[in-house]
Protein backbone atom coordinates (compact mmCIF):
# COMPACT_ATOMS: atom_id res chain seq x y z
CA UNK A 1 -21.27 -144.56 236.27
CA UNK A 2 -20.81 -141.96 238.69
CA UNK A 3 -16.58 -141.51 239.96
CA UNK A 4 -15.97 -143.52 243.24
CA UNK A 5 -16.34 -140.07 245.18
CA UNK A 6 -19.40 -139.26 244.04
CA UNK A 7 -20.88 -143.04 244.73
CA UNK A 8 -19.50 -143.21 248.12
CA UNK A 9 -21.06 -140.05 248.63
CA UNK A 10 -24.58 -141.88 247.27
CA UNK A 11 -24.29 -144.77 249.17
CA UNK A 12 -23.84 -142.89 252.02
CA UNK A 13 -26.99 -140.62 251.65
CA UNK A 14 -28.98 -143.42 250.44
CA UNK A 15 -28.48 -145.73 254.15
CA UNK A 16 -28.93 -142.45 255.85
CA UNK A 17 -32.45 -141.96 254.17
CA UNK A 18 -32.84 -145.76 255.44
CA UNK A 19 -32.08 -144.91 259.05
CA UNK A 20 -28.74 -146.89 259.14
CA UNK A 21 -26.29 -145.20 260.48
CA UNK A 22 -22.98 -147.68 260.05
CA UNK A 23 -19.02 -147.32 261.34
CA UNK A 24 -16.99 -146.44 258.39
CA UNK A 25 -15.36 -149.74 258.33
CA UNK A 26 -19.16 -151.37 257.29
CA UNK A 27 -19.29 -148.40 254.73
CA UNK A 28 -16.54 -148.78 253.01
CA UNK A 29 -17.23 -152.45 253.08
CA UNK A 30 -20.74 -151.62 251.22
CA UNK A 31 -18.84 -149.20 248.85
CA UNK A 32 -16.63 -152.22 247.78
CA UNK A 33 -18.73 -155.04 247.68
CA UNK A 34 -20.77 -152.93 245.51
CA UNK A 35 -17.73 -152.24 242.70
CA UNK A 36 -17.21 -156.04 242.86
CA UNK A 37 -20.77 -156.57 242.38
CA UNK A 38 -20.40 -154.46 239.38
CA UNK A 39 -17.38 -155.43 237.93
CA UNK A 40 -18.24 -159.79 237.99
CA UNK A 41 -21.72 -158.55 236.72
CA UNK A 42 -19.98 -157.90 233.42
CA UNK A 43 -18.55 -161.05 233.00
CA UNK A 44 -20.89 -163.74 235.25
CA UNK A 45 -23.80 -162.12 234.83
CA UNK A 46 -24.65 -162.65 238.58
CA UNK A 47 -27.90 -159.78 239.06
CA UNK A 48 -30.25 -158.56 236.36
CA UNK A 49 -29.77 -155.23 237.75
CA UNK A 50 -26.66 -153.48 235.47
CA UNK A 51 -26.96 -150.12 236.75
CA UNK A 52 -24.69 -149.50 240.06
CA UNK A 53 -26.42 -146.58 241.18
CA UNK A 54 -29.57 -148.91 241.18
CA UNK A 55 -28.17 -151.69 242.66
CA UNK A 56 -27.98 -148.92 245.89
CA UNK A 57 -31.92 -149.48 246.99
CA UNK A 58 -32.87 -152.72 244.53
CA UNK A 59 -29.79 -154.75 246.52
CA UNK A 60 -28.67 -153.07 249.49
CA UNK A 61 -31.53 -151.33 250.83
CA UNK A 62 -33.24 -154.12 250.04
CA UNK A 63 -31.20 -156.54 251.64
CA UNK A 64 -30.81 -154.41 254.99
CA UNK A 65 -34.35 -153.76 255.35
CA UNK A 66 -34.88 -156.78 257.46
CA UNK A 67 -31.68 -155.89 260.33
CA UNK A 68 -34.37 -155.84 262.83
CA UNK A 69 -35.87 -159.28 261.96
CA UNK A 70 -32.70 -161.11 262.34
CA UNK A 71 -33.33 -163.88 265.25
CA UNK A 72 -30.31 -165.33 267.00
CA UNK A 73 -26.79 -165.81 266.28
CA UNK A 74 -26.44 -168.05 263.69
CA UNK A 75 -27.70 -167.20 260.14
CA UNK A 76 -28.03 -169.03 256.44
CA UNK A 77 -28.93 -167.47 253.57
CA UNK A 78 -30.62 -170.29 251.67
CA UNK A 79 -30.31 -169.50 247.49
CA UNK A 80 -28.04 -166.30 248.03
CA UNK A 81 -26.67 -165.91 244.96
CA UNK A 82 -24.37 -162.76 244.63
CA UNK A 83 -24.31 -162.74 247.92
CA UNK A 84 -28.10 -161.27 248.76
CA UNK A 85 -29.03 -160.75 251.38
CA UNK A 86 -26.09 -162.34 253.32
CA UNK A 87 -23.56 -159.93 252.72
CA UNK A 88 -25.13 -156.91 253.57
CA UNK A 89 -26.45 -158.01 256.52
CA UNK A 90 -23.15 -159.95 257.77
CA UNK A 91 -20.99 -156.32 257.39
CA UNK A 92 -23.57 -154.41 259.44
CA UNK A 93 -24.04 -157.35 261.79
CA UNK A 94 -20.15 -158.81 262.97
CA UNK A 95 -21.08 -160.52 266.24
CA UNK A 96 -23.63 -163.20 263.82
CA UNK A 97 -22.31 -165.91 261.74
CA UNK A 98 -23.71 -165.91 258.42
CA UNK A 99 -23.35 -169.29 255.82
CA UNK A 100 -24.20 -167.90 252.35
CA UNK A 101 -25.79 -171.61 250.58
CA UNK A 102 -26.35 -171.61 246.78
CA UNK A 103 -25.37 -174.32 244.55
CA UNK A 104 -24.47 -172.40 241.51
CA UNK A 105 -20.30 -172.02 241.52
CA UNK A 106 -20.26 -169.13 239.43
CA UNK A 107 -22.01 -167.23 242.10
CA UNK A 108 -20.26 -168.95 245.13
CA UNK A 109 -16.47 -168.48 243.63
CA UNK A 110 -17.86 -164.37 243.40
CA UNK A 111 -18.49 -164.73 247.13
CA UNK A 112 -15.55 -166.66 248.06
CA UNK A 113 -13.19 -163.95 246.22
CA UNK A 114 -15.48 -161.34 247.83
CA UNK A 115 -14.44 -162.50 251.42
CA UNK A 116 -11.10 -161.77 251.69
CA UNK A 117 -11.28 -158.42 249.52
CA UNK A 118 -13.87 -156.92 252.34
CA UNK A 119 -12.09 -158.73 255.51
CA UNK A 120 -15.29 -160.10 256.45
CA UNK A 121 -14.13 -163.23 259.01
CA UNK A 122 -18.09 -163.93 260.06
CA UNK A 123 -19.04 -165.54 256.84
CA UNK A 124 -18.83 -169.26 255.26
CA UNK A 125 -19.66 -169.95 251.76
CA UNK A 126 -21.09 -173.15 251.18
CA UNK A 127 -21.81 -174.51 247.39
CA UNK A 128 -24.29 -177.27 247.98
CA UNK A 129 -28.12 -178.04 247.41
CA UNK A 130 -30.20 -177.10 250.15
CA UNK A 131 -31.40 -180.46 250.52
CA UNK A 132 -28.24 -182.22 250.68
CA UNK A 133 -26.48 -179.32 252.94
CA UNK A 134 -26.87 -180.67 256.70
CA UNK A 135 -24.71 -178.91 259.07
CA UNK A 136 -23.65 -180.09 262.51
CA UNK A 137 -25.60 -176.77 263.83
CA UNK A 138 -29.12 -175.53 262.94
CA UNK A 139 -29.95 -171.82 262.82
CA UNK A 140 -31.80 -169.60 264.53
CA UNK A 141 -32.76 -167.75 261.00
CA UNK A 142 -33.26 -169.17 257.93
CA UNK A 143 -33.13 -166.46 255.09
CA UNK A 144 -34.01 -166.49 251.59
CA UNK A 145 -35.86 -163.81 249.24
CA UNK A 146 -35.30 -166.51 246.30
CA UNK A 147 -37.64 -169.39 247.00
CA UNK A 148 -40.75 -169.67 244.56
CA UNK A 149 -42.91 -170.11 247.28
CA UNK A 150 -43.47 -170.19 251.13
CA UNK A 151 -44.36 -173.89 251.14
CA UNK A 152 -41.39 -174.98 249.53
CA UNK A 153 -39.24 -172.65 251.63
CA UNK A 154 -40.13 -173.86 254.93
CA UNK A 155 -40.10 -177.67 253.95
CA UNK A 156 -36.64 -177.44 251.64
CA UNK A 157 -35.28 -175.52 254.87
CA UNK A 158 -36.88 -176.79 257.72
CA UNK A 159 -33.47 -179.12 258.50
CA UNK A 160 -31.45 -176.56 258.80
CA UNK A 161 -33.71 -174.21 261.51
CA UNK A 162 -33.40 -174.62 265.00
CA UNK A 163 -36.69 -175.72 266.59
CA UNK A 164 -37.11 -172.23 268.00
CA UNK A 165 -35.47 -170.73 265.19
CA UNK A 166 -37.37 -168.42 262.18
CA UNK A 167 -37.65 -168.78 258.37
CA UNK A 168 -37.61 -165.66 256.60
CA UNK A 169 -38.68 -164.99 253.36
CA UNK A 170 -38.41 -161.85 251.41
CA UNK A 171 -41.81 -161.28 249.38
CA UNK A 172 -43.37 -158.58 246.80
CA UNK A 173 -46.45 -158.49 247.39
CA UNK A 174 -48.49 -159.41 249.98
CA UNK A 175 -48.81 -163.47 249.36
CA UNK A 176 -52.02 -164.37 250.44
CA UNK A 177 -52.40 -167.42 248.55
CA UNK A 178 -48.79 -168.54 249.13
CA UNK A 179 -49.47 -168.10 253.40
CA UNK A 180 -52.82 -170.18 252.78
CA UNK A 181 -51.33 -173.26 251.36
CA UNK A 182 -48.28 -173.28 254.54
CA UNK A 183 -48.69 -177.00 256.04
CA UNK A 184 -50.00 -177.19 260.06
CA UNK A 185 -46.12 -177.76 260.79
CA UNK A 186 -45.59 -173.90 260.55
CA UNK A 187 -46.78 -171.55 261.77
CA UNK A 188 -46.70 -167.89 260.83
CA UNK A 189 -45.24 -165.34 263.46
CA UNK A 190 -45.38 -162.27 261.83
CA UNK A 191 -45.77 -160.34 258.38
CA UNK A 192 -43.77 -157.40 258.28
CA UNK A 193 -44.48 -154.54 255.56
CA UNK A 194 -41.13 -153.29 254.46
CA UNK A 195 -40.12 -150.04 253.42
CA UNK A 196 -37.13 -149.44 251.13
CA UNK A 197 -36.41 -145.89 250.19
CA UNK A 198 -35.92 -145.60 246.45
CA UNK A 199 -38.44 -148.30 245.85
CA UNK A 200 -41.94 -147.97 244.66
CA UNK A 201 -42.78 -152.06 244.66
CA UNK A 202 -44.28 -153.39 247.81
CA UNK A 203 -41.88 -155.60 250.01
CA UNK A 204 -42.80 -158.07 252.89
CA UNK A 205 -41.24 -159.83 255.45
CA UNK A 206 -42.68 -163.46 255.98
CA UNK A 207 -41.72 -164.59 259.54
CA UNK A 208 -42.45 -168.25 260.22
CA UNK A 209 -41.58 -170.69 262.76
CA UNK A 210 -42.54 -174.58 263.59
CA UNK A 211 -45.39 -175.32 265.09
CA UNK A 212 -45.54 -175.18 268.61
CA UNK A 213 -46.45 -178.47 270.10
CA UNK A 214 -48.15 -178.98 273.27
């Protein structure tokens, strides 16, 4: 593991390669949520990923590569886990709200210790099932780059989206089959190809709203 210098020093080269240019505040917010990232990983296992240095373009990168997508004000990362892509997103984006949904508590106490060690006042954690979470608001994005499949993503979800809100779902690989089998309810707005720097495996964006009715 490289010494905090020389990974604050990484992060920082590795966003500008990305084109995001952040305040220092959002940096060192990245730099810590990254050591905390690291140090629960030991103990909850809470990513595959063990390396920290890789957990730079396989988490963050990753995660930030949609910025542009993000539609509205209010956001909910459906199956966030360690806080992905939620987290990222909510320290480069302060004016959204973000509600980070996952109903595994090892994962959610993680993000609820995370919070208050990174100041970050524009995020709820919720531990709940996603279809037994129904909030007094809907959202103008629905997020997720966990869900199996598009279908289920937009039907599991579609309580919690605005009716001119988005769904969007991180992908691999182009999912051809997956955007063939999306009910007539949805429709699909947009496929984005994403490009992560430090990343050789294809990523999409899968932007999907409901069907407009006449």
């Amino acid at each position: 593991m490289p010494d905090s210098i020389e990974l604050q020093i990484l992060l920082k080269q590795k966003l500008a390669a990305a084109r995001h240019v952040l305040s220092t505040t959002a940096l060192e917010q990245l730099y810590h949520y990254l050591l905390l990232l690291d140090k629960w990983n030991h103990t909850y296992n809470l990513t595959s990923v063990r390396n920290i240095e890789a957990m730079i373009p396989l988490h963050i990168l990753d995660s930030l590569s949609i910025t542009d997508y993000l539609h509205g004000k209010r956001i909910i990362d459906v199956g966030t886990g360690a806080g992905l892509p939620g987290i990222p997103l909510a320290i480069i984006h302060p004016d959204k709200e973000f509600v980070l949904l996952d109903s595994n508590g090892k994962k959610t106490r993680f993000l609820v210790h995370v919070l208050p060690q990174l100041k970050l006042d524009n995020v709820t954690v919720v531990q709940e099932r996603v279809e037994n979470y129904h909030p007094e608001q809907c959202f103008d994005s629905v997020v997720s780059r966990a869900f199996s499949s598009l279908n289920d993503f937009v039907h599991k979800t579609q309580h919690l989206c605005c009716v001119d809100g988005q769904f969007l779902a991180m992908k691999g690989q182009y999912p051809q089959e997956e955007l063939g089998d999306i009910a007539k309810s949805f429709r699909v707005v947009s496929v984005q190809l994403l490009i992560v720097p430090g990343l050789s495996a294809e990523r999409h964006l899968i932007c999907l709203g409901k069907a407009l009715t006449s």
